[in-house]
PDB file of N, CA and C in Angstrom:
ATOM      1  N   UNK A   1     -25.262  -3.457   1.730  1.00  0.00           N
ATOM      2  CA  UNK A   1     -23.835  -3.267   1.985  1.00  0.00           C
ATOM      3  C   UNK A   1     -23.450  -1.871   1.519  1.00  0.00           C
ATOM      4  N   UNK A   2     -22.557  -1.066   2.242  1.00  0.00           N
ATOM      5  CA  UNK A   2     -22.704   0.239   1.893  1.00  0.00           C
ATOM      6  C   UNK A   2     -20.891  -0.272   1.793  1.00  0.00           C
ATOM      7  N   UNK A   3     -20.828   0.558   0.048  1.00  0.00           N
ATOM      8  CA  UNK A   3     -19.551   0.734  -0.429  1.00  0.00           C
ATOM      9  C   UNK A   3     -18.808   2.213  -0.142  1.00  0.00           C
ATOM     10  N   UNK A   4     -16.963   2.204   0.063  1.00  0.00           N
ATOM     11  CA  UNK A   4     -16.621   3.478   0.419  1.00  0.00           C
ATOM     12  C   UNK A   4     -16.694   4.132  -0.760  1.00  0.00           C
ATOM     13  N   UNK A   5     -16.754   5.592  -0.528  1.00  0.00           N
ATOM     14  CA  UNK A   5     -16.982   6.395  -1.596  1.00  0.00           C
ATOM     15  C   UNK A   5     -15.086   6.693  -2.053  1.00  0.00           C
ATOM     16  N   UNK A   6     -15.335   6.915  -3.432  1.00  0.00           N
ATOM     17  CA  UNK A   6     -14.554   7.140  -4.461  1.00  0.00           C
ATOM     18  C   UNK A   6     -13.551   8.065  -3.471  1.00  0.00           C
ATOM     19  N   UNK A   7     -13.936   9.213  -2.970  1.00  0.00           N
ATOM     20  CA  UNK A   7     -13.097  10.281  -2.717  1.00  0.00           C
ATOM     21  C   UNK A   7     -12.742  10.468  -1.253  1.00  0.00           C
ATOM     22  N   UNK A   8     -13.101   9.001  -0.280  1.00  0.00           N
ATOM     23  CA  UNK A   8     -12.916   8.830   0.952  1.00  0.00           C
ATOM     24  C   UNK A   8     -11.464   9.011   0.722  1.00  0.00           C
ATOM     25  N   UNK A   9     -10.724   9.970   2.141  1.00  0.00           N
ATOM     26  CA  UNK A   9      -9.284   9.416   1.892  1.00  0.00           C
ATOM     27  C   UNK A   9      -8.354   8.066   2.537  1.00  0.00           C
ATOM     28  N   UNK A  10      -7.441   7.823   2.496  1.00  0.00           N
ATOM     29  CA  UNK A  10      -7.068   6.765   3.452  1.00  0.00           C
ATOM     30  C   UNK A  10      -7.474   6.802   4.963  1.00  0.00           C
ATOM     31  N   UNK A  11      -7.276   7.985   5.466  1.00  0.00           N
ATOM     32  CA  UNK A  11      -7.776   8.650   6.732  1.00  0.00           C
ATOM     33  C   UNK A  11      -9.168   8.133   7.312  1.00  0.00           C
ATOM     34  N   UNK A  12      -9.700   8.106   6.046  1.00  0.00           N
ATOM     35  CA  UNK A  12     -11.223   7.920   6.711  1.00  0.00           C
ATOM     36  C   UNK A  12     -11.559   6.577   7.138  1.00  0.00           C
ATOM     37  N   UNK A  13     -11.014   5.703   6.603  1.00  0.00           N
ATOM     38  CA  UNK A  13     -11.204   4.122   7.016  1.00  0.00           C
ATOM     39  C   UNK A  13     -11.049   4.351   8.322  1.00  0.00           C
ATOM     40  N   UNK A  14     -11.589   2.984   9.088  1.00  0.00           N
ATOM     41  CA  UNK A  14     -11.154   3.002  10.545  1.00  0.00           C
ATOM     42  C   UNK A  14      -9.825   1.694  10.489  1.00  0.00           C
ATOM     43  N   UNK A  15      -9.863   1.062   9.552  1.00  0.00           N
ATOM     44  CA  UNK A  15      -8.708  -0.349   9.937  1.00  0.00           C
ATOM     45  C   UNK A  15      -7.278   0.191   9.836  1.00  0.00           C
ATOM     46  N   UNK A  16      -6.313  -0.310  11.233  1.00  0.00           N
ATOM     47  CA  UNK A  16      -5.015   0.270  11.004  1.00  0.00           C
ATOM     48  C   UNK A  16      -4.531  -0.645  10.987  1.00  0.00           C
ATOM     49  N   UNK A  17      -4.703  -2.548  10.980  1.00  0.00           N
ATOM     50  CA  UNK A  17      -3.886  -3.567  11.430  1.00  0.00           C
ATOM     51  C   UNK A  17      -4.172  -4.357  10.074  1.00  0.00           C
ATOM     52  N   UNK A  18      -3.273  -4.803   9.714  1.00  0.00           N
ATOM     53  CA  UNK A  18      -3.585  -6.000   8.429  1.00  0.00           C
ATOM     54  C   UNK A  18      -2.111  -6.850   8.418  1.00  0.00           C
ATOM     55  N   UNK A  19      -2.697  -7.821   8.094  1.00  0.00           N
ATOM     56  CA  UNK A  19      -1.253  -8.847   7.680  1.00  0.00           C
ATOM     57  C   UNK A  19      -1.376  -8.983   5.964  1.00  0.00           C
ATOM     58  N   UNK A  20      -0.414  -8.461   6.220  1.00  0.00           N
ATOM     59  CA  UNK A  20      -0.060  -8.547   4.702  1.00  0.00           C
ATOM     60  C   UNK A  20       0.911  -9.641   3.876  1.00  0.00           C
ATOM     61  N   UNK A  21       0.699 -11.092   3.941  1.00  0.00           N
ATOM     62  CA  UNK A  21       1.273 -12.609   4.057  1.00  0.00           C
ATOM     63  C   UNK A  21       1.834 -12.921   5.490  1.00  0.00           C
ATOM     64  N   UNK A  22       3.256 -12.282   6.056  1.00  0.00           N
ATOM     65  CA  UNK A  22       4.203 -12.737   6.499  1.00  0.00           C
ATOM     66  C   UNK A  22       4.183 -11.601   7.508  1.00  0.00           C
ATOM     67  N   UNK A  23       3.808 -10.752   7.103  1.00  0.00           N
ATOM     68  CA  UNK A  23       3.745  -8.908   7.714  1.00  0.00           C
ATOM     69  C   UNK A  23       2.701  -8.493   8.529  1.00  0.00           C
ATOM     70  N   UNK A  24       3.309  -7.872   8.849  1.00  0.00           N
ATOM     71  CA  UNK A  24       2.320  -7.190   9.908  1.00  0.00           C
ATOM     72  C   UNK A  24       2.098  -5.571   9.902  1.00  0.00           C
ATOM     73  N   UNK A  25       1.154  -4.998   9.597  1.00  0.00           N
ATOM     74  CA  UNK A  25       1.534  -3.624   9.447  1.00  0.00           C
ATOM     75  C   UNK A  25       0.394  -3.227  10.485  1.00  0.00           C
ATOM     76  N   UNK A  26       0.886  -1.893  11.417  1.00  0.00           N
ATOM     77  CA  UNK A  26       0.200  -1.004  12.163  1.00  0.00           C
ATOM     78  C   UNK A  26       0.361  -0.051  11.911  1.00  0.00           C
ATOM     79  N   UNK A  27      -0.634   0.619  10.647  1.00  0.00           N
ATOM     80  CA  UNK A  27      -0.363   1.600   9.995  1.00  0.00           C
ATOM     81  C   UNK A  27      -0.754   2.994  11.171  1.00  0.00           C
ATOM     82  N   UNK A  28      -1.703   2.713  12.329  1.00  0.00           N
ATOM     83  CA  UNK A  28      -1.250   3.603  13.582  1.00  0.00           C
ATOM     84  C   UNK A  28       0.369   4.476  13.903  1.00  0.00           C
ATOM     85  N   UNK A  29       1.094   3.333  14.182  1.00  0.00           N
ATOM     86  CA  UNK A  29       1.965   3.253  14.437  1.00  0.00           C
ATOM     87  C   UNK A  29       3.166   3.448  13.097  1.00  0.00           C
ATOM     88  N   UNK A  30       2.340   3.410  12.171  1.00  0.00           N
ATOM     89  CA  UNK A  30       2.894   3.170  10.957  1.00  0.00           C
ATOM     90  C   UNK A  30       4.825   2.303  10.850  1.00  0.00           C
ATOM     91  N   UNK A  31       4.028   0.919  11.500  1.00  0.00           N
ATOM     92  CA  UNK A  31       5.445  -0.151  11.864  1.00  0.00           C
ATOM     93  C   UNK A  31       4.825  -1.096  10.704  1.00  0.00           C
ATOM     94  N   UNK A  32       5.967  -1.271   9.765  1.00  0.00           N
ATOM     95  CA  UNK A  32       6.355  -2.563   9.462  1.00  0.00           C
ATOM     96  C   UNK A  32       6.860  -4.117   9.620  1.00  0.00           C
ATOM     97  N   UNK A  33       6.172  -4.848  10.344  1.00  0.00           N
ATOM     98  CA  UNK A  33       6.962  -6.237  11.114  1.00  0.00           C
ATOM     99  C   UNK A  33       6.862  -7.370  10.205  1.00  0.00           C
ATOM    100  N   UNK A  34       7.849  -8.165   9.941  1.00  0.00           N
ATOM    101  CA  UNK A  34       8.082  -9.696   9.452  1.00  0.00           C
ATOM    102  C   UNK A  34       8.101 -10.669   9.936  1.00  0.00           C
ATOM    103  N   UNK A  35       7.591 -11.099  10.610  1.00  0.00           N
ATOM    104  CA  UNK A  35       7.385 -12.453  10.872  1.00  0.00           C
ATOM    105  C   UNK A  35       7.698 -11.891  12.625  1.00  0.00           C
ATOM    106  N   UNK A  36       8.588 -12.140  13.066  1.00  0.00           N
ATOM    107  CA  UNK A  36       9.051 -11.445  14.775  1.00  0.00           C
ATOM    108  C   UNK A  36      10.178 -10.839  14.875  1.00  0.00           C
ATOM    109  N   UNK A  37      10.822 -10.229  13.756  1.00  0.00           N
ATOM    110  CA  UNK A  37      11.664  -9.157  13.252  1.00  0.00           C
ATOM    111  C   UNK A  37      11.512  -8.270  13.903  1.00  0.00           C
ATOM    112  N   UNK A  38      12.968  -7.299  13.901  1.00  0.00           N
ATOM    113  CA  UNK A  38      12.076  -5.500  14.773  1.00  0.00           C
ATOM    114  C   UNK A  38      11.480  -5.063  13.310  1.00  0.00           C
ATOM    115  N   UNK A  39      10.643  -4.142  13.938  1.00  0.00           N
ATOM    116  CA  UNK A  39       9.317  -3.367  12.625  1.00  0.00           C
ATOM    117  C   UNK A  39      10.620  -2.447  12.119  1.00  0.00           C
ATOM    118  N   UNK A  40      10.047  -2.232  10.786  1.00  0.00           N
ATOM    119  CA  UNK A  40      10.938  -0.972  10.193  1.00  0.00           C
ATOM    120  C   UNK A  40       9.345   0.431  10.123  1.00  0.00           C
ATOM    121  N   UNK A  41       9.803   1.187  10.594  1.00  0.00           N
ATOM    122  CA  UNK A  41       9.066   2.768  10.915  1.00  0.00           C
ATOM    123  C   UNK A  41       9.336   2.951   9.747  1.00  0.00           C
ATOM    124  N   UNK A  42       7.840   3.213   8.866  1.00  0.00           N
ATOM    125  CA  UNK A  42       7.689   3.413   7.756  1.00  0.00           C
ATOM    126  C   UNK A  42       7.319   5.193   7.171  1.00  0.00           C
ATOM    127  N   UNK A  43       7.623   5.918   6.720  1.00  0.00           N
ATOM    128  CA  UNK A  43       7.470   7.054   6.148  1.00  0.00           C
ATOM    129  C   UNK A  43       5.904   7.222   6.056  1.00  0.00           C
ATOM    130  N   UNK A  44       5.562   8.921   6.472  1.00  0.00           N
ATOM    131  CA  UNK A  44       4.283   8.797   6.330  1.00  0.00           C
ATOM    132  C   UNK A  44       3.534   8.204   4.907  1.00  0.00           C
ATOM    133  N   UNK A  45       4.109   8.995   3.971  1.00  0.00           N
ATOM    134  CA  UNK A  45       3.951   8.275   2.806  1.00  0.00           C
ATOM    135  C   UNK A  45       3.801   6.853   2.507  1.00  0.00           C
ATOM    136  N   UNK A  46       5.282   6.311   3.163  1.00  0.00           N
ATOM    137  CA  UNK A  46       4.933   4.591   2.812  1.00  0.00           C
ATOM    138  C   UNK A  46       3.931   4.060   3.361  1.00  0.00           C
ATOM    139  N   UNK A  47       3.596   4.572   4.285  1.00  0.00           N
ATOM    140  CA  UNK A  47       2.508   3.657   5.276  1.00  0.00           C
ATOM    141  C   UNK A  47       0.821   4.225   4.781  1.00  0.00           C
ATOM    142  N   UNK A  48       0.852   5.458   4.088  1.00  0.00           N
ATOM    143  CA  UNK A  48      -0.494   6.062   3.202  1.00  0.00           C
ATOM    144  C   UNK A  48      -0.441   4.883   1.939  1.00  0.00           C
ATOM    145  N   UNK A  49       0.843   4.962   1.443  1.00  0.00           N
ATOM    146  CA  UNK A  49       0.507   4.142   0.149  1.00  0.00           C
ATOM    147  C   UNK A  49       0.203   2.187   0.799  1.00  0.00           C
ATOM    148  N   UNK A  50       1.218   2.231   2.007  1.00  0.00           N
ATOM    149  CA  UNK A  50       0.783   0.744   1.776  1.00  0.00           C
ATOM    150  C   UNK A  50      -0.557   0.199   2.057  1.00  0.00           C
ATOM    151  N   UNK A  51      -0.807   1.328   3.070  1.00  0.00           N
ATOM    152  CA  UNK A  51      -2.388   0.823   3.652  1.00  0.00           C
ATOM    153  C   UNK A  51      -3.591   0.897   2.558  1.00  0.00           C
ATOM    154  N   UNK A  52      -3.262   1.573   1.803  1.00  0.00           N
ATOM    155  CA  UNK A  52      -3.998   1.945   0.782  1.00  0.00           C
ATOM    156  C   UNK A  52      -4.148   0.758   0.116  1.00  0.00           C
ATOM    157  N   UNK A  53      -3.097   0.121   0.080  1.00  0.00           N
ATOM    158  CA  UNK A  53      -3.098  -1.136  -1.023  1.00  0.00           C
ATOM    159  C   UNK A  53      -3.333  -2.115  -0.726  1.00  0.00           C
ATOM    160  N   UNK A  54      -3.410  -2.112   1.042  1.00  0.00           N
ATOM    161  CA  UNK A  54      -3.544  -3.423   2.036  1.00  0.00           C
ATOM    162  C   UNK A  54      -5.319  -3.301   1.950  1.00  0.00           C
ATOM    163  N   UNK A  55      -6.061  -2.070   2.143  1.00  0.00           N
ATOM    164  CA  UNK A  55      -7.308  -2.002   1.733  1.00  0.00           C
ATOM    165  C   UNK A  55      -7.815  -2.170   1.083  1.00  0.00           C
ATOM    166  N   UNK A  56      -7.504  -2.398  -0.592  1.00  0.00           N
ATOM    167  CA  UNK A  56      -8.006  -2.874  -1.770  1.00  0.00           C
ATOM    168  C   UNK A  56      -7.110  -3.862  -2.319  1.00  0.00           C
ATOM    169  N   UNK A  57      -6.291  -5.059  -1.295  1.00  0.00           N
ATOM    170  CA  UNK A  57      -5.744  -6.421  -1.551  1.00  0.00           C
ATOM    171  C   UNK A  57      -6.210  -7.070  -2.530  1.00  0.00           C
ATOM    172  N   UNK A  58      -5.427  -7.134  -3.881  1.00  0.00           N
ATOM    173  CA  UNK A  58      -5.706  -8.325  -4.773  1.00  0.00           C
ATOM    174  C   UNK A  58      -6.503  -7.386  -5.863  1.00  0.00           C
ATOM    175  N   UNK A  59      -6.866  -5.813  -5.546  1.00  0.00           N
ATOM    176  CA  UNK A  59      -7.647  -4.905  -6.355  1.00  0.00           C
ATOM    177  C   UNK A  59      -6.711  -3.868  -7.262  1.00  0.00           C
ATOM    178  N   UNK A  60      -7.052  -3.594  -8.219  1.00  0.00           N
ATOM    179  CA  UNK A  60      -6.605  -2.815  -9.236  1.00  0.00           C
ATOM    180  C   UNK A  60      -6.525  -1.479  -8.209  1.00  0.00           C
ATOM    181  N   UNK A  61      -5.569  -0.845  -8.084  1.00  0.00           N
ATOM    182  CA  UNK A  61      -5.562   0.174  -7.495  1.00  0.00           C
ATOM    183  C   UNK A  61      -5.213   1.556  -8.981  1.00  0.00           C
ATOM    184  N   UNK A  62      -6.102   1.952  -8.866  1.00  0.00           N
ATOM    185  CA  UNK A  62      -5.691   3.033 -10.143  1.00  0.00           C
ATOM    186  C   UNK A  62      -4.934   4.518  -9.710  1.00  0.00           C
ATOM    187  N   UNK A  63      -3.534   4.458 -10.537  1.00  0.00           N
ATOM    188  CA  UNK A  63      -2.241   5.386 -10.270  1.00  0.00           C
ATOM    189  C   UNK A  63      -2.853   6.856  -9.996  1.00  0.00           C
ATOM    190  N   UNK A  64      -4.043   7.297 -10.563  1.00  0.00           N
ATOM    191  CA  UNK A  64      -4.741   8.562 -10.159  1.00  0.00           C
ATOM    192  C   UNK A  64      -5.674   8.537  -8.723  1.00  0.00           C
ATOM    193  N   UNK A  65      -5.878   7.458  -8.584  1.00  0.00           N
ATOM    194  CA  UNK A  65      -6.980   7.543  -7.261  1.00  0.00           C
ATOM    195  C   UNK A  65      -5.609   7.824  -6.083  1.00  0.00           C
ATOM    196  N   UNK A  66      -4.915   6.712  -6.320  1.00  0.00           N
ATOM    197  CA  UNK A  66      -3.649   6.694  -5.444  1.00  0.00           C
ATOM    198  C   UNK A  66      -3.226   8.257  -5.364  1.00  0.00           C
ATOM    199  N   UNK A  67      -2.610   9.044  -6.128  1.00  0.00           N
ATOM    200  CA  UNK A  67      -2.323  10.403  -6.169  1.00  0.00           C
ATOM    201  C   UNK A  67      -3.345  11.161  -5.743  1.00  0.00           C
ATOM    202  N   UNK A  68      -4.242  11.119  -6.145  1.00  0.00           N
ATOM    203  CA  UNK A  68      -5.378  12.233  -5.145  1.00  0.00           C
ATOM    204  C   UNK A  68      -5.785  11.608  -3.843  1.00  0.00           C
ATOM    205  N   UNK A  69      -5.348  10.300  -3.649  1.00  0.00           N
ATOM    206  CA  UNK A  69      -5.740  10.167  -1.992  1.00  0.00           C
ATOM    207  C   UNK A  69      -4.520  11.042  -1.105  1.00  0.00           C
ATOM    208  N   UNK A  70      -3.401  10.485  -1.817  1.00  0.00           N
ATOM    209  CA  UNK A  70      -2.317  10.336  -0.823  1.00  0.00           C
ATOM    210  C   UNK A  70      -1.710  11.641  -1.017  1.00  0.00           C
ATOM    211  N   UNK A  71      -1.190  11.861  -2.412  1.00  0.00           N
ATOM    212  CA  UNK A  71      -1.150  13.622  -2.105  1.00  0.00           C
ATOM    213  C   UNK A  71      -1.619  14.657  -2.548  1.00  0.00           C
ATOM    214  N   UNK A  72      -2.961  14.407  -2.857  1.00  0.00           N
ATOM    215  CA  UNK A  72      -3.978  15.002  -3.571  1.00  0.00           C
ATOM    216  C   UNK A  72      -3.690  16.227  -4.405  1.00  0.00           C
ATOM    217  N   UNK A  73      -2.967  15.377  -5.495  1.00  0.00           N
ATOM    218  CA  UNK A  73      -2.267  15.678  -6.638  1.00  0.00           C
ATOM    219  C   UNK A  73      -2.011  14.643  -8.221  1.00  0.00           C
ATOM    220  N   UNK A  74      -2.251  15.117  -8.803  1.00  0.00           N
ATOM    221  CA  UNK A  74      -1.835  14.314 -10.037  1.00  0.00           C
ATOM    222  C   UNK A  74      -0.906  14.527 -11.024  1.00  0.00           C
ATOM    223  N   UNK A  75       0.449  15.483 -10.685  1.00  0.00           N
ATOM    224  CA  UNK A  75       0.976  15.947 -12.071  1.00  0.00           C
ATOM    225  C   UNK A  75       2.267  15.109 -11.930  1.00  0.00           C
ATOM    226  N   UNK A  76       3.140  15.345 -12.832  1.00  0.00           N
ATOM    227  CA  UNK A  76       4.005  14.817 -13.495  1.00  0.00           C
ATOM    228  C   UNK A  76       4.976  14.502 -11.770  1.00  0.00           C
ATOM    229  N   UNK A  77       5.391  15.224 -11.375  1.00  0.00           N
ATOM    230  CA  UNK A  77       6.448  15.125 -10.460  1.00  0.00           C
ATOM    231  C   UNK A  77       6.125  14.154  -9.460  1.00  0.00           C
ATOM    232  N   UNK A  78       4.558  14.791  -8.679  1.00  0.00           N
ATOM    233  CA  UNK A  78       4.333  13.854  -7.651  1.00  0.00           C
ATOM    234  C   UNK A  78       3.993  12.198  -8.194  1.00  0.00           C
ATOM    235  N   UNK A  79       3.590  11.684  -9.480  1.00  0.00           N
ATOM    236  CA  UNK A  79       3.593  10.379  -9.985  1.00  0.00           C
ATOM    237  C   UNK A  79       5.206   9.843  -9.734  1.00  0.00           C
ATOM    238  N   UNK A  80       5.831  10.806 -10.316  1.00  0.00           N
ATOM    239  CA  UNK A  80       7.647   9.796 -10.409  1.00  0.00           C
ATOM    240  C   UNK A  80       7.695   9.685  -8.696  1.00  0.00           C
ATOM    241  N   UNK A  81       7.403  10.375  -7.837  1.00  0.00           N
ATOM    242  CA  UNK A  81       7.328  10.184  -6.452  1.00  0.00           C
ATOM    243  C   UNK A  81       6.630   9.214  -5.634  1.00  0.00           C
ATOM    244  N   UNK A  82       5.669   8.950  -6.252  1.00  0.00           N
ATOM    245  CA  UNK A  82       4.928   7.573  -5.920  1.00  0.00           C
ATOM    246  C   UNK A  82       5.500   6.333  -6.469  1.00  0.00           C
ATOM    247  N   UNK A  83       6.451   6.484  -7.847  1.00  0.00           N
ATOM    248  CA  UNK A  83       7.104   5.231  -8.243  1.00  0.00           C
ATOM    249  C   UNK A  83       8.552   5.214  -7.247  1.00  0.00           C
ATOM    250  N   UNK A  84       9.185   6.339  -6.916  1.00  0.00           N
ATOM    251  CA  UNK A  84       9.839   6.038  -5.616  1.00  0.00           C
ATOM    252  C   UNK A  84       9.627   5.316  -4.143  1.00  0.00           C
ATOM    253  N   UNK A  85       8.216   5.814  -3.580  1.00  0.00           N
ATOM    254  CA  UNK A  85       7.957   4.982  -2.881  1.00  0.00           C
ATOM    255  C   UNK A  85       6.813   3.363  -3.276  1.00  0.00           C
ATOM    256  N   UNK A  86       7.146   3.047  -4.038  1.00  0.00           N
ATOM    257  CA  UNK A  86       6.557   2.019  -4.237  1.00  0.00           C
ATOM    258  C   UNK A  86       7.610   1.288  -4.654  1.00  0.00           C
ATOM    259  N   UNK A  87       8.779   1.786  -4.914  1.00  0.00           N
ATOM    260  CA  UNK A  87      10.182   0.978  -5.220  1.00  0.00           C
ATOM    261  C   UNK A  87      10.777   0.561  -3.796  1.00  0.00           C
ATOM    262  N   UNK A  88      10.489   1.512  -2.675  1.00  0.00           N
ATOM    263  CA  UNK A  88      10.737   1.108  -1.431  1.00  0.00           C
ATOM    264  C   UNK A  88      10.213  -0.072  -0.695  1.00  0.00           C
ATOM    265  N   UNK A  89       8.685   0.138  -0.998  1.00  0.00           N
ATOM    266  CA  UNK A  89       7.598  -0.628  -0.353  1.00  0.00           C
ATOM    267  C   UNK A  89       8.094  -2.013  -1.189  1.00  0.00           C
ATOM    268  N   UNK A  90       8.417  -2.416  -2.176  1.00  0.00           N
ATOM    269  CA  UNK A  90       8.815  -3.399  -2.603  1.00  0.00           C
ATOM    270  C   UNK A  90      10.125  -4.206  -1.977  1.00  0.00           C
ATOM    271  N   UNK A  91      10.628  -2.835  -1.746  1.00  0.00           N
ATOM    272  CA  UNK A  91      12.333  -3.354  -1.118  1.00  0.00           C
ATOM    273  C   UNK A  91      11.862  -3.986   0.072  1.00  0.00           C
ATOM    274  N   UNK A  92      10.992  -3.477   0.921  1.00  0.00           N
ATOM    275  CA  UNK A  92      10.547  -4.086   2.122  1.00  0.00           C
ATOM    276  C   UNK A  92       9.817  -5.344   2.414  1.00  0.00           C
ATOM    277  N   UNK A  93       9.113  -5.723   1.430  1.00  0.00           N
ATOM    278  CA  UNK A  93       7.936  -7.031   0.774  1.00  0.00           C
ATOM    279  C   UNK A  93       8.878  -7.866   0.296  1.00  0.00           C
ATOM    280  N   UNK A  94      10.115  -7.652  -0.059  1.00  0.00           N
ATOM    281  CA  UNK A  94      10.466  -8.439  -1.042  1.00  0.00           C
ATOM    282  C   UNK A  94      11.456 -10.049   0.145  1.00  0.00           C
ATOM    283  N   UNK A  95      11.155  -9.441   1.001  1.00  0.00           N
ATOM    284  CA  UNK A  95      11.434 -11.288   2.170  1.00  0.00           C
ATOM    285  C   UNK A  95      10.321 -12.214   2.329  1.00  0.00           C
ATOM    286  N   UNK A  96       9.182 -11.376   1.519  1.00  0.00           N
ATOM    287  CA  UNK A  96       7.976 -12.747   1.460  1.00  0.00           C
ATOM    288  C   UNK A  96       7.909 -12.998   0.641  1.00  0.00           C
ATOM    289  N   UNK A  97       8.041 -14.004  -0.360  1.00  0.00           N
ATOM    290  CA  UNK A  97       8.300 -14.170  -2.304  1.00  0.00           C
ATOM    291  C   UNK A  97       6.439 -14.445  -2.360  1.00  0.00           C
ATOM    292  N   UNK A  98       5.241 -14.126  -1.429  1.00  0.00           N
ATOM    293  CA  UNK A  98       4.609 -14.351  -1.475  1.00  0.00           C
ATOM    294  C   UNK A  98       3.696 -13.401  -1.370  1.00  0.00           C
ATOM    295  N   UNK A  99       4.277 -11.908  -1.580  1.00  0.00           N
ATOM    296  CA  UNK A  99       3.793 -11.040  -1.247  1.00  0.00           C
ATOM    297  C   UNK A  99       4.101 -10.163  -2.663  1.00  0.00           C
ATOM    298  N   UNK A 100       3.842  -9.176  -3.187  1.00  0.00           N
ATOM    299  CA  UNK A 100       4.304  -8.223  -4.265  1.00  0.00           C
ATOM    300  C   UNK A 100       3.747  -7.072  -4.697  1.00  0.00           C
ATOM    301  N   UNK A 101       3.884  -6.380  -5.198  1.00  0.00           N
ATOM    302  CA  UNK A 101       3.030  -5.139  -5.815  1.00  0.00           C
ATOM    303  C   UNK A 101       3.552  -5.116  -6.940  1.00  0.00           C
ATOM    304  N   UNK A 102       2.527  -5.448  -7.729  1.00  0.00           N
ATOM    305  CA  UNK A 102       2.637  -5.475  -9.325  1.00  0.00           C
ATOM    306  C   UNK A 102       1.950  -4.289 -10.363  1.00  0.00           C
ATOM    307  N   UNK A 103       2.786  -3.922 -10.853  1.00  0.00           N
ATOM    308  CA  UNK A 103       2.428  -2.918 -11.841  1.00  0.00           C
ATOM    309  C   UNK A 103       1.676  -3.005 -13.047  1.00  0.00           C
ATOM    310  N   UNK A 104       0.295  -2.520 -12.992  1.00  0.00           N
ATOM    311  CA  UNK A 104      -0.453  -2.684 -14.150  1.00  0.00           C
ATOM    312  C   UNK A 104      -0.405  -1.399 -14.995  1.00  0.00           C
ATOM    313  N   UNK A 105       0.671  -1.950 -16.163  1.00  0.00           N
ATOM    314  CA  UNK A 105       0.962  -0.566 -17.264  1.00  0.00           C
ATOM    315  C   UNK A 105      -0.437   0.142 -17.418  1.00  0.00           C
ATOM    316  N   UNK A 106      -0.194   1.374 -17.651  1.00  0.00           N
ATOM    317  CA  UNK A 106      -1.181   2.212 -17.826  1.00  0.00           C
ATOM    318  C   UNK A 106      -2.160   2.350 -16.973  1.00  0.00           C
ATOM    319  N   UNK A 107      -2.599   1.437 -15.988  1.00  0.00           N
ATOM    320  CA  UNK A 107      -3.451   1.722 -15.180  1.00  0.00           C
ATOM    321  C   UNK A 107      -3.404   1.605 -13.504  1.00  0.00           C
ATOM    322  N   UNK A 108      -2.647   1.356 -13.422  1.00  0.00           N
ATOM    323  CA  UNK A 108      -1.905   1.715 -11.734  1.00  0.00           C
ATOM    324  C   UNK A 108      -1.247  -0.009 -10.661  1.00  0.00           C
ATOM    325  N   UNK A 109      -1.702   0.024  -9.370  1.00  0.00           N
ATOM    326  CA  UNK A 109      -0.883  -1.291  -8.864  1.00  0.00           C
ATOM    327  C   UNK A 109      -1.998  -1.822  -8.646  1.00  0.00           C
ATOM    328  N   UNK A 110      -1.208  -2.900  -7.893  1.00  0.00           N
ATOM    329  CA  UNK A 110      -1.868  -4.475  -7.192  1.00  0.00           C
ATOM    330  C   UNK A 110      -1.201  -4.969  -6.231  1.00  0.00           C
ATOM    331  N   UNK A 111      -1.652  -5.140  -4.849  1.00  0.00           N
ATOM    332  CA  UNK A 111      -1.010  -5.776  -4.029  1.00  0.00           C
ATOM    333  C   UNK A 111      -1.130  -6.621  -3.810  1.00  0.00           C
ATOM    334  N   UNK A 112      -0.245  -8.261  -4.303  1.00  0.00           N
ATOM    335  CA  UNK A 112      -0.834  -9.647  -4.801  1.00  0.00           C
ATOM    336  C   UNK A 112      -0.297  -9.967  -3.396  1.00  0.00           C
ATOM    337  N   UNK A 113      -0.644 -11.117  -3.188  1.00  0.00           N
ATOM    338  CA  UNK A 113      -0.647 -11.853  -2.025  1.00  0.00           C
ATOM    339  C   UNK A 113      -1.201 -13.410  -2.314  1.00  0.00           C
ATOM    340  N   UNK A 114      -0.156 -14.063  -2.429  1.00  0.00           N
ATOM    341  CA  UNK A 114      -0.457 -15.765  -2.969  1.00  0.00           C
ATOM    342  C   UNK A 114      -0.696 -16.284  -2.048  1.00  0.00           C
ATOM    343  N   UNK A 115      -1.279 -16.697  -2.008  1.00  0.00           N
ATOM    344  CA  UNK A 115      -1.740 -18.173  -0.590  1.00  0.00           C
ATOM    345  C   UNK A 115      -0.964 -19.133  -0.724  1.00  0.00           C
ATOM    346  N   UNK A 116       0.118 -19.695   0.610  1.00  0.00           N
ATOM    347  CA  UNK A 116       0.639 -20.954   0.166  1.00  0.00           C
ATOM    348  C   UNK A 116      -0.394 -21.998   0.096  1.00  0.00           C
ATOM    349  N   UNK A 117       0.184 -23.330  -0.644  1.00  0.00           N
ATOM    350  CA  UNK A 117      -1.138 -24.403  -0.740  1.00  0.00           C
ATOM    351  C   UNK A 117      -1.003 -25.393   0.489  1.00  0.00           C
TER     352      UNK A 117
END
């Protein structure tokens, strides 16, 4: 099984479609859809960070890998900028109570996704 490398960027994957619980994202298209809702057109950014997180589902995503993928940067400013859009990406998740991005202090997110039973 050949694992992606550390410093692949989001770019390099080939997957643009994932359901993310309730969601639907075509990060192509970079559309957000809910269930059969119109999509909300997501910012290049939002749709770098979400896919990012839709790719390592349920995985520790660490706040530095995230910054050097997405704006291949790590200092002070562009971090408070990633907690902006991840305050968004939440605003948008937050009609599936089954969906979330959870913040692991000190060491970056998680994009949880509960299974109903």
């Amino acid at each position: 099984i050949m694992q992606r490398k550390a410093t692949e960027t989001v770019a390099d994957s080939k997957q643009f479609e994932f359901k993310i619980g309730e969601f639907h994202l075509n990060s192509k298209l970079r559309f957000l859809r809910f269930r059969d809702e119109e999509p909300v057109k997501l910012s290049p950014k939002e749709n770098e960070l979400l896919r990012l997180l839709a790719l390592h589902e349920n995985d520790l995503m660490p706040r530095e890998l995230a910054l050097t993928k997405i704006w291949r940067d790590d200092n002070y400013f562009t971090s408070r900028s990633m907690d902006v859009y991840i305050a968004k990406l939440r605003k948008y998740l937050k009609q599936d109570e089954n969906v979330e991005i959870v913040n692991i202090h000190g060491e970056g997110f998680r994009l949880v996704i509960n299974q109903e039973a």
